[in-house]
Protein backbone atom coordinates (compact mmCIF):
# COMPACT_ATOMS: atom_id res chain seq x y z
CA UNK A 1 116.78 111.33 118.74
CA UNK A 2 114.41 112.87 121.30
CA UNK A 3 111.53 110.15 120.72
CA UNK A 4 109.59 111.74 123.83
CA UNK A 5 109.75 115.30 121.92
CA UNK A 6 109.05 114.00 118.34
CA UNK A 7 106.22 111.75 120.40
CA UNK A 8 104.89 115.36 122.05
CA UNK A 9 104.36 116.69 118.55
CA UNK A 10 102.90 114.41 116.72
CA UNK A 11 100.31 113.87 119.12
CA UNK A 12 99.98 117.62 119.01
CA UNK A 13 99.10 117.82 115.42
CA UNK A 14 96.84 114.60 115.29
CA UNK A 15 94.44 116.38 117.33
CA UNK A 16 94.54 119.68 115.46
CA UNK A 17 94.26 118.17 112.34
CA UNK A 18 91.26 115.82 113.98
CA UNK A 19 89.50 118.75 115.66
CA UNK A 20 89.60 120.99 112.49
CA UNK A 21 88.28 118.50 110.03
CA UNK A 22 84.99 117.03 111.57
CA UNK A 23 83.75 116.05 107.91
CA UNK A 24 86.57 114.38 106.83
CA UNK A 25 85.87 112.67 109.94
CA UNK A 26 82.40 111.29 109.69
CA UNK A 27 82.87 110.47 105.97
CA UNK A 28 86.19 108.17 107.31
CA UNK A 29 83.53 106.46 109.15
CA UNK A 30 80.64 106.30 106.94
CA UNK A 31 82.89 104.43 104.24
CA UNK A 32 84.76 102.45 106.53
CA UNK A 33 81.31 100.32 106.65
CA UNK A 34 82.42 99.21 103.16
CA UNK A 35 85.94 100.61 102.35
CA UNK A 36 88.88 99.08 104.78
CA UNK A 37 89.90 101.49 106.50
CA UNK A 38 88.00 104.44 104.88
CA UNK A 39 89.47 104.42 101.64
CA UNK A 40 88.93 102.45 98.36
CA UNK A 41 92.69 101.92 97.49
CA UNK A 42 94.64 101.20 100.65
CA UNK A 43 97.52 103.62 99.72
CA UNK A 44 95.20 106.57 100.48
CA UNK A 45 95.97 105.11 104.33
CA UNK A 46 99.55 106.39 104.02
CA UNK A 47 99.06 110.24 105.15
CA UNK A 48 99.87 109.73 108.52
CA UNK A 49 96.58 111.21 110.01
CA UNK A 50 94.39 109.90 112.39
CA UNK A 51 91.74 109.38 109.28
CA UNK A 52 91.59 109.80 106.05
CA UNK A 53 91.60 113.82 104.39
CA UNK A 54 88.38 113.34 101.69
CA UNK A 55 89.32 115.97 99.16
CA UNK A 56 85.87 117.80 97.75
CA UNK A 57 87.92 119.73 94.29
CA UNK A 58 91.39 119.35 93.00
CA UNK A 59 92.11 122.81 90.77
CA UNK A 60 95.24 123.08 89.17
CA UNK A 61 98.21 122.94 91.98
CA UNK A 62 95.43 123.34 95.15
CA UNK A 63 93.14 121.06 96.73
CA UNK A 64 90.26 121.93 98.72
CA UNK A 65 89.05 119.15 101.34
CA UNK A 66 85.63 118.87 102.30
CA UNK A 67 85.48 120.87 105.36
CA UNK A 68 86.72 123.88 103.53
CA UNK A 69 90.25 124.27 104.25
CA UNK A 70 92.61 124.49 100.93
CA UNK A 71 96.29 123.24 100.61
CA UNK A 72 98.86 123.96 98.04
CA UNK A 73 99.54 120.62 96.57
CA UNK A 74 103.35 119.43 96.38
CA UNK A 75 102.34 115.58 95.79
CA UNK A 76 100.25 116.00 92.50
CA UNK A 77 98.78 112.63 92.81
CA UNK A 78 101.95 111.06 93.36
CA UNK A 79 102.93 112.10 89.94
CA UNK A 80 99.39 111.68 88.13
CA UNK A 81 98.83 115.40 88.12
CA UNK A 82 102.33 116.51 87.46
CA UNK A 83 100.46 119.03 84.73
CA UNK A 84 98.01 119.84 87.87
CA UNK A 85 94.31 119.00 88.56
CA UNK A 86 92.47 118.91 85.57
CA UNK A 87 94.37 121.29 83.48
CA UNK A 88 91.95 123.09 80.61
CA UNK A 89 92.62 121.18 78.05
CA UNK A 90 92.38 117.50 79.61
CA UNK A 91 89.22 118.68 81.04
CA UNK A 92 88.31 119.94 77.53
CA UNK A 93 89.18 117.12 75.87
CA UNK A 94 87.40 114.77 77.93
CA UNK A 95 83.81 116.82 77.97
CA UNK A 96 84.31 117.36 73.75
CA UNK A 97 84.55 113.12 73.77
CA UNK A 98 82.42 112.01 76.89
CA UNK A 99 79.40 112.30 74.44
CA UNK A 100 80.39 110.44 71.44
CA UNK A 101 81.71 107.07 72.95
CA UNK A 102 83.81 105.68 75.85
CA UNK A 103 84.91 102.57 74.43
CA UNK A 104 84.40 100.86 72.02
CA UNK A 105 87.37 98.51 70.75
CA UNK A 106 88.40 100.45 68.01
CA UNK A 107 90.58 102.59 67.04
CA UNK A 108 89.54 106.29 67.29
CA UNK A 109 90.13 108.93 65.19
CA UNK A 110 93.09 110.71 67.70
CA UNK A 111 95.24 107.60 67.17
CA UNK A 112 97.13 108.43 64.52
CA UNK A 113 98.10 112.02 65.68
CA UNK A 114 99.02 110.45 68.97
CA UNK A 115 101.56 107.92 67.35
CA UNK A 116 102.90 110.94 65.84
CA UNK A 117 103.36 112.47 68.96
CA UNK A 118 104.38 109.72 70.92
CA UNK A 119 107.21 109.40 68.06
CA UNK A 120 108.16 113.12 68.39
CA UNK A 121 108.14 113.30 72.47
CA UNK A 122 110.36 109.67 73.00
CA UNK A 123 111.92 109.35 69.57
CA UNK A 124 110.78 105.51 68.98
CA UNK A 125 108.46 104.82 66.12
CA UNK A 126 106.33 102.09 67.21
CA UNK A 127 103.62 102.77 70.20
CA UNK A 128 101.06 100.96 72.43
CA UNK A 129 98.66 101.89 74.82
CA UNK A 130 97.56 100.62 78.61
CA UNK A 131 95.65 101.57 81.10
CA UNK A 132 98.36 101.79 83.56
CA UNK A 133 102.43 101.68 83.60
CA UNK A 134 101.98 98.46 85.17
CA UNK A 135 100.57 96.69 82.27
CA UNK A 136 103.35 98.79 79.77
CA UNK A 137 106.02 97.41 81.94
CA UNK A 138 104.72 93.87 81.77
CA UNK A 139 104.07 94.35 78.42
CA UNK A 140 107.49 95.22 77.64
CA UNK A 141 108.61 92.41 79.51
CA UNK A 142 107.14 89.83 77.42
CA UNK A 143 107.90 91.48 74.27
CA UNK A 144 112.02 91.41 75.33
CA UNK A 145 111.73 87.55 76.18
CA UNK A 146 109.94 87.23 72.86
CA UNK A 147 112.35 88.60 70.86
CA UNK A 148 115.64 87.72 72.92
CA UNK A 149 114.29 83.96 73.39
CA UNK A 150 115.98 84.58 77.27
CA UNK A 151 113.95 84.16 80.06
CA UNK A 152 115.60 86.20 83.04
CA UNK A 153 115.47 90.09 83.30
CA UNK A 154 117.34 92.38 85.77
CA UNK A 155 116.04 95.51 87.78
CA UNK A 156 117.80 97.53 90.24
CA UNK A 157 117.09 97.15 94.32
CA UNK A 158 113.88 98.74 95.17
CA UNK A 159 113.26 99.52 92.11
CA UNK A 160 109.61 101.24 90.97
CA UNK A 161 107.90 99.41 88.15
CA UNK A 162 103.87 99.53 89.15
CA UNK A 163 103.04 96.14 90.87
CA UNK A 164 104.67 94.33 88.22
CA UNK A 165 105.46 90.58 90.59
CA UNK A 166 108.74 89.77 89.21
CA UNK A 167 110.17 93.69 89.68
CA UNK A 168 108.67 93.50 93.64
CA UNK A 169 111.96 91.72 94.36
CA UNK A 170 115.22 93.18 96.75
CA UNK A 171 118.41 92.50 96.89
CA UNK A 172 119.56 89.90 99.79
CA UNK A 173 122.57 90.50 101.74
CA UNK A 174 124.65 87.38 99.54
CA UNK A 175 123.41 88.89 96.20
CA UNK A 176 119.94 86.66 96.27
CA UNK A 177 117.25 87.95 94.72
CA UNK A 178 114.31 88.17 97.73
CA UNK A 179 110.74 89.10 98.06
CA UNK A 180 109.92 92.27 98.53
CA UNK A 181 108.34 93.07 102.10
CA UNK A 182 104.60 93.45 102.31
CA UNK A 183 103.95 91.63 99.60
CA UNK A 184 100.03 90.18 99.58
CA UNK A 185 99.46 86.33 98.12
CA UNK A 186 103.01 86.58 96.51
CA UNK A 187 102.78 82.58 94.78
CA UNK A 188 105.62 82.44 92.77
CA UNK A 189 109.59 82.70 93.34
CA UNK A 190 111.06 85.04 91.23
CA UNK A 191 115.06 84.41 91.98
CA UNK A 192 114.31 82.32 88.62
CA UNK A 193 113.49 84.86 86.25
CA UNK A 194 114.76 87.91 88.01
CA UNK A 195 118.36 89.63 88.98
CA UNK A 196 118.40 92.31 91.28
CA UNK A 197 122.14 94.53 91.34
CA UNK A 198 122.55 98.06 92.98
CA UNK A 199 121.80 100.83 90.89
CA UNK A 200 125.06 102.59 90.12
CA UNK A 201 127.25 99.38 90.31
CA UNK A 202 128.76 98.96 86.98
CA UNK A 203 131.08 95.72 87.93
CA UNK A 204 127.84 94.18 89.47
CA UNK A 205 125.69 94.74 86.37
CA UNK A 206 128.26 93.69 83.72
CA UNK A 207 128.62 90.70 85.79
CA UNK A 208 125.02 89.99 85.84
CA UNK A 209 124.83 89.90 82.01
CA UNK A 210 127.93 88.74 80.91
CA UNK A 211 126.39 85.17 80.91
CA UNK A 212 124.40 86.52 78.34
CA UNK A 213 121.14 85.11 79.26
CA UNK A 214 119.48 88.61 80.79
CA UNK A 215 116.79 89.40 78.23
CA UNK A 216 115.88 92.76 79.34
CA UNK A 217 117.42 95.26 81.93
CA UNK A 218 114.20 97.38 83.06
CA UNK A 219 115.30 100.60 84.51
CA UNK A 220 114.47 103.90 85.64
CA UNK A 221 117.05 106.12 84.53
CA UNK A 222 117.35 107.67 88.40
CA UNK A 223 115.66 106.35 90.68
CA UNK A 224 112.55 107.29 92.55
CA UNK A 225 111.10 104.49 95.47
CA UNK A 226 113.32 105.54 98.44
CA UNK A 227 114.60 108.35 97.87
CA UNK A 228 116.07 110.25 95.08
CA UNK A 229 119.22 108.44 93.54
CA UNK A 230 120.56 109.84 90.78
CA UNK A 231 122.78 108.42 87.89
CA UNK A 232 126.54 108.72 88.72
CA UNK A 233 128.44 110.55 85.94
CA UNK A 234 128.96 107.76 82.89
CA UNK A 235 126.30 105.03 84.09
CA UNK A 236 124.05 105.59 82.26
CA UNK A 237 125.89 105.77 79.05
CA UNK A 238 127.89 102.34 80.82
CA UNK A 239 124.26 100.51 80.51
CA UNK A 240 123.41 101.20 77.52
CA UNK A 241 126.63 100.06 76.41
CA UNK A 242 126.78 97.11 78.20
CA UNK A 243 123.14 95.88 77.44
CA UNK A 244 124.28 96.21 73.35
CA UNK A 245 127.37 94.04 74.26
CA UNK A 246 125.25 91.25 75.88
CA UNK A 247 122.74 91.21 73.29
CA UNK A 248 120.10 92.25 76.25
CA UNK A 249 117.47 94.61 75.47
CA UNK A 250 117.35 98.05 77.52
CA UNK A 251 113.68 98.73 78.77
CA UNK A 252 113.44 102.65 80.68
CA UNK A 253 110.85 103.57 82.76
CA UNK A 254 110.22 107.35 82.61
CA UNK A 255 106.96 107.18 84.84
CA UNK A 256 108.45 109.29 87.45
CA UNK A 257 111.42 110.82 85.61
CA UNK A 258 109.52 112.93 82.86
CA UNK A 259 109.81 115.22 85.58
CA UNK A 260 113.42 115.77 84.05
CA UNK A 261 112.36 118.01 80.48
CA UNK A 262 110.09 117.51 77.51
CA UNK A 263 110.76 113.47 76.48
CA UNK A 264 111.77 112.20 79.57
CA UNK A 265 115.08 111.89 81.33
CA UNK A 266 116.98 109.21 79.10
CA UNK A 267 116.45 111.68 75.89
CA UNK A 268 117.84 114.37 77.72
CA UNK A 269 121.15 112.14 78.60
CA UNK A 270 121.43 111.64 75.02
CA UNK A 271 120.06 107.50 76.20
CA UNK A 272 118.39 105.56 73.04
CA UNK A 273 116.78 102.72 74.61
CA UNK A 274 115.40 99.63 72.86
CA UNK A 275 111.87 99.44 74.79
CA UNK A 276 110.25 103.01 77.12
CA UNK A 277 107.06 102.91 79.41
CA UNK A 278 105.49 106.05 80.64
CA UNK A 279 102.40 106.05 82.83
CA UNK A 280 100.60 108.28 85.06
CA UNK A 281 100.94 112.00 84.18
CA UNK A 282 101.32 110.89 80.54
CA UNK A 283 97.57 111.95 79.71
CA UNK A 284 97.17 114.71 82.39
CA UNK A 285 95.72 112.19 85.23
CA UNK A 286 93.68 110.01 83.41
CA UNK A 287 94.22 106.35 83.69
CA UNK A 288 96.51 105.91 81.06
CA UNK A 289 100.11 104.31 79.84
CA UNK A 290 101.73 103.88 76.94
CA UNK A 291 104.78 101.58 75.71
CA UNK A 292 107.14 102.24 72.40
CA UNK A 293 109.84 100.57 71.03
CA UNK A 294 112.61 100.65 68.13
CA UNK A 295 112.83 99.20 64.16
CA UNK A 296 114.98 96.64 66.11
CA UNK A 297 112.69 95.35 68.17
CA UNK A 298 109.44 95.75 65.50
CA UNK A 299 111.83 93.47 62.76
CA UNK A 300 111.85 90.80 65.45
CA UNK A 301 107.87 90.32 66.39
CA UNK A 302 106.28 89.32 63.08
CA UNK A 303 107.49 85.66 63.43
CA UNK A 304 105.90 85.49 67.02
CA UNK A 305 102.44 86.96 65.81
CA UNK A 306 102.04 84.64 63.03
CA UNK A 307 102.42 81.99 65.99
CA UNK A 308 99.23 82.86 68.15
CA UNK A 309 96.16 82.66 68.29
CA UNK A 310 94.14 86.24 68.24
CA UNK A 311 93.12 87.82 71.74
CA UNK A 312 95.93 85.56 73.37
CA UNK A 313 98.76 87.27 73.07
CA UNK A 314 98.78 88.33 77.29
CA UNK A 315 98.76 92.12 76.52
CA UNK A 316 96.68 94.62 76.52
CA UNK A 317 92.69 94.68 78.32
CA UNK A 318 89.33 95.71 76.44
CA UNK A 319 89.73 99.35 78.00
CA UNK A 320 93.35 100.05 77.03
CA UNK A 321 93.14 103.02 74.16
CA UNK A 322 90.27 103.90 74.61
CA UNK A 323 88.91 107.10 73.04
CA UNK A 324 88.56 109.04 76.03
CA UNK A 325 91.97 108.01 77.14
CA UNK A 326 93.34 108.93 73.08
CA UNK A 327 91.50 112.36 73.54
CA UNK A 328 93.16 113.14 76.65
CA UNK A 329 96.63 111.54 75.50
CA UNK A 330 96.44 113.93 72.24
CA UNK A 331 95.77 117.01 74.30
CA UNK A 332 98.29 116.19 76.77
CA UNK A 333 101.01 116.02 74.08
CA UNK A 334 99.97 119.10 72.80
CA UNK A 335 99.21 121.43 74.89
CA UNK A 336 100.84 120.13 78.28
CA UNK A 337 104.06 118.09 77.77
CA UNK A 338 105.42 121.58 75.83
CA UNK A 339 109.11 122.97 76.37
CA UNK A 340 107.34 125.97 77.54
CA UNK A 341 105.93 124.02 80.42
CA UNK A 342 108.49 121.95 81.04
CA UNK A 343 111.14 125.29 81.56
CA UNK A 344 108.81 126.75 84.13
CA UNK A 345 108.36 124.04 86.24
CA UNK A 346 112.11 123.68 86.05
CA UNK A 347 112.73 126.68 86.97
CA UNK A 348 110.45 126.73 89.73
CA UNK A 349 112.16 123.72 90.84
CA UNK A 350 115.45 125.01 90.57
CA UNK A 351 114.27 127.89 93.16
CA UNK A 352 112.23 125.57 95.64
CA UNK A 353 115.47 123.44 96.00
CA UNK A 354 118.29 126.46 96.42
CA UNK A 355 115.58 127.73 98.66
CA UNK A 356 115.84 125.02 101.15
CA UNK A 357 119.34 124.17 100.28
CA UNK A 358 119.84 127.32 101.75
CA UNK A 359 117.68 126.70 105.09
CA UNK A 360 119.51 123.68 105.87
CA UNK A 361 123.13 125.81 105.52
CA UNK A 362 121.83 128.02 107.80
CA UNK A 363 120.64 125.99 110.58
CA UNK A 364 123.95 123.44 110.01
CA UNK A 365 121.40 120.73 109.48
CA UNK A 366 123.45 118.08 107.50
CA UNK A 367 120.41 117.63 104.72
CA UNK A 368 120.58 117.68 100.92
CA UNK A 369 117.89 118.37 97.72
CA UNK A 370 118.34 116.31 94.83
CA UNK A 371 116.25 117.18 91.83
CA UNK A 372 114.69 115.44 88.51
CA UNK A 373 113.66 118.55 86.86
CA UNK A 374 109.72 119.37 87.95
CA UNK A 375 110.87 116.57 90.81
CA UNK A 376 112.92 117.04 93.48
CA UNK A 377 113.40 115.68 97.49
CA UNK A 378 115.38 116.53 100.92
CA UNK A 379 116.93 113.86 102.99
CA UNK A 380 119.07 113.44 105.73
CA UNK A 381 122.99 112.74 105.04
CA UNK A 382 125.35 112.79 102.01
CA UNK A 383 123.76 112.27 98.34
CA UNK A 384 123.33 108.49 98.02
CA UNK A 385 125.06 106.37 95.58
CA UNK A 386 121.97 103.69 95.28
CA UNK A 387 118.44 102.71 97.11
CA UNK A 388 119.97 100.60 100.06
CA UNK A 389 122.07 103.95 101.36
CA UNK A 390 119.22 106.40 100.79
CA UNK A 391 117.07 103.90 102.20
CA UNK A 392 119.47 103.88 105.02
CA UNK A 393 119.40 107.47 105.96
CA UNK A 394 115.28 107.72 106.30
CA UNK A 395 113.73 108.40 109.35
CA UNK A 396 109.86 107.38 108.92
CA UNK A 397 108.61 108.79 112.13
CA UNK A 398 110.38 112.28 111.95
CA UNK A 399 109.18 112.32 108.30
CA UNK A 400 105.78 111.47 109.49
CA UNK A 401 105.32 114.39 111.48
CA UNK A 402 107.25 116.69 109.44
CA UNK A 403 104.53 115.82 106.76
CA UNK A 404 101.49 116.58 109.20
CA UNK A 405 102.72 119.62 110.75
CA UNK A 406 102.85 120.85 106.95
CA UNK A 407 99.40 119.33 106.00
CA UNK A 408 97.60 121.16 109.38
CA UNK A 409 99.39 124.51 107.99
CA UNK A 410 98.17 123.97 104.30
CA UNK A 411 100.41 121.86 102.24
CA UNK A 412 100.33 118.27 101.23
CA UNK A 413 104.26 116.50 100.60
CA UNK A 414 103.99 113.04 98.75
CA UNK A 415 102.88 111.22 102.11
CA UNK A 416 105.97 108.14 101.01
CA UNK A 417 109.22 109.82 101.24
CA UNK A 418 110.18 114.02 100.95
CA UNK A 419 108.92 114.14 97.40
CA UNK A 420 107.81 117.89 95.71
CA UNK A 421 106.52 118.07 92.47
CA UNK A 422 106.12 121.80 91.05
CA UNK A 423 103.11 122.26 88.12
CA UNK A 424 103.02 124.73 85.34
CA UNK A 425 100.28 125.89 88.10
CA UNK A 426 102.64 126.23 90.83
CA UNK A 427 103.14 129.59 91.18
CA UNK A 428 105.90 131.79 92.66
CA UNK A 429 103.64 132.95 95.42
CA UNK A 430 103.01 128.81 96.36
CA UNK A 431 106.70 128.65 96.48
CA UNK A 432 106.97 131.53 98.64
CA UNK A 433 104.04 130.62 101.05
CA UNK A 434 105.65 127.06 101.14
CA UNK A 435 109.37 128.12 102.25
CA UNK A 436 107.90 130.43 105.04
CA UNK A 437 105.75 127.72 107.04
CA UNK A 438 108.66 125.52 105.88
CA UNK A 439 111.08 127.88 108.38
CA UNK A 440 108.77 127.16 111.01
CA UNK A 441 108.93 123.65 110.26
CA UNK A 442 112.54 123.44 110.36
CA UNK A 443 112.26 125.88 113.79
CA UNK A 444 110.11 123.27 115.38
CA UNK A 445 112.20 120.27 114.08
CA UNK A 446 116.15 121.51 113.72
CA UNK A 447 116.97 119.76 116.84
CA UNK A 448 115.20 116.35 115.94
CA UNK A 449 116.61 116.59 113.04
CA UNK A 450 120.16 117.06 113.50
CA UNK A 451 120.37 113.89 115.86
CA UNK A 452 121.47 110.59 114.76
């Protein structure tokens, strides 16, 4: 690659995107007197711009930044506004409850329409609620080595569980399970209680549990945290299989594949698992998560809860279901997570990626579109079979600057990897807008792109 030329242009549009947003600007500075960096969570660093964009109003599938310039959102929060920005009836819902109570450690009066609907969407009968699909997954966690009596669990390479410690493990060259990079005040070693195989190897993972001592296999059904792998024809239907042979307990984690239809991508594969966690767009952007299980799993927890003591169980926090989160939760399985919605923002998807399926063909640019439904991505190279080949075919400076020659013409890309996310807001004419500055994109880029 042509570092000098993909050097020339990023430099380019760091100083139109510094020179056009003087605002953004001071504010980076006035917070970075408190806020490392200018931001209050450090992920908000990841844009790729000189300093941080402060956004003034998020509206359904736009964003308008505070020195006036609007974008059409493709990132949706990284997946927290997959419904878009406050969508009427989230925002109703929260201003009908704001008034009458917060929290409050009891159950409000939504929860038992939400366990109905929870039961409908996922098809498991028995629900919980977090604040975040970090907390599900570690609740779901400790409720498999409950029941199982096993200690160890096994996740796929880079998988994406939240910040969950014993999930923030890789997959070493010999097999080992290994730290995840980056890690801050890691203490503990988790090649004890954690197995890490390739997603898509079936010998590997019926390996891994044949020693029947795995209690849980937590898994997205495709996977999402570098790159877009999807399930190869019969895997999925392979691991539930071999999870019921081994006695181990199958845990899926549809945070980032409800994208796929209305209950998530396992239901749609026809996939019952024993355990599910979904977080982030689950109540239209508020902090909320929720975890559900089976009869099978529910027969097997009495024993353990006559055991200990109340309050010390290790799940849940004071805040988790609370009745703003319940409000939103109940409105969002109304009125949001609908078939309706769910077929337009597939089908919006389904144009968005023949679109630039078809402006790679016709440059000869050797890139692909996978898709999750609402979800989709482009990447260099041929479809991968698992994280360590799509991993393999990223190029984190081109993608860089692909990203902020988008963002300086008025459209924000999930600032991690070529992630899209279409709304029941996004609209054909977004779409259209999009795929024209994106052929000027791929104008200015073809040649960095096709090189090695």
């Amino acid at each position: 690659m042509n570092q000098a030329a993909l050097a020339g242009i990023l430099a380019r549009e760091q100083q139109a995107f510094a020179a056009t947003r003087p605002k953004s600007r001071g504010l980076a500075r006035r917070a970075s007197a408190h806020f490392p960096h200018g931001v209050p969570m450090h992920w908000m660093r990841d844009w790729g711009t000189a300093f941080p964009l402060f956004v003034r109003e998020a509206q359904g599938a736009e964003l308008l930044d505070v020195d006036g310039h609007r974008y059409v959102d493709f990132c949706l929060g990284d997946t927290g506004a997959m419904f878009g920005h406050s969508p009427a009836p989230i925002a109703q819902a929260i201003a009908a409850q704001a008034g009458r109570g917060l929290t409050c450690m009891l159950p409000a009066e939504d929860t038992a329409a939400v366990g109905e609907g929870l039961a409908e969407l996922f098809g498991l009968p028995w629900w919980q609620l977090t604040q975040t699909a970090t907390d599900a997954n570690r609740a779901v966690l400790k409720l498999a080595r409950e029941v199982t009596g096993r200690s160890r669990i096994l996740v796929f390479n880079h998988c994406y569980h939240g910040t969950v410690e014993e999930t923030m493990v890789v997959r070493g060259p010999d097999g080992a399970t290994l730290p995840r990079p980056g890690q801050v005040g890691r203490v503990q070693d988790f090649a004890r209680s954690t197995v890490v195989v390739e997603f898509n190897d079936l010998d590997a993972l019926t390996a891994a549990l044949a020693p029947g001592d795995i209690a849980c296999v937590l898994a997205e059904p495709a996977m999402t945290n570098a790159g877009m792998v999807l399930p190869q024809s019969g895997f999925l239907a392979a691991l539930r299989e071999a999870c019921t042979r081994s006695g181990t307990l199958l845990a899926v984690d549809e945070t980032h594949t409800l994208s796929a239809g209305r209950g998530g991508y396992a239901r749609a594969a026809g996939i019952a698992a024993d355990l599910l966690v979904c977080g982030k767009a689950i109540a239209g952007g508020l902090p909320c998560a929720v975890y559900g299980y089976g009869e099978a799993v529910a027969e097997r927890l009495p024993a353990s809860e006559s055991r200990r003591e109340p309050g010390h169980s290790g799940l849940g926090t004071t805040l988790s279901a609370n009745p703003l989160a319940l409000a939103a939760l109940r409105a969002s399985l109304a009125q949001l997570m609908t078939a309706e919605n769910h077929a337009y923002m597939d089908r919006q998807a389904g144009h968005l990626a023949a679109a630039l399926t078809a402006a790679f063909t016709a440059r000869a640019l050797p890139w692909r579109v996978a898709r999750i439904g609402a979800r989709l991505e482009f990447g260099r190279g041929a479809a991968p079979r698992n994280a360590s080949e799509a991993l393999a075919w990223i190029d984190q400076p081109l993608q860089a600057a692909m990203h902020l020659f988008l963002l300086n013409r008025g459209f924000l890309l999930t600032p991690f990897h070529n992630m899209m996310l279409v709304s029941p807001a996004t609209t054909f004419d977004h779409l259209e807008r999009f795929l024209a500055v994106f052929d000027e994109t791929l104008d200015e880029f073809a040649p960095l792109m096709r090189a090695p």
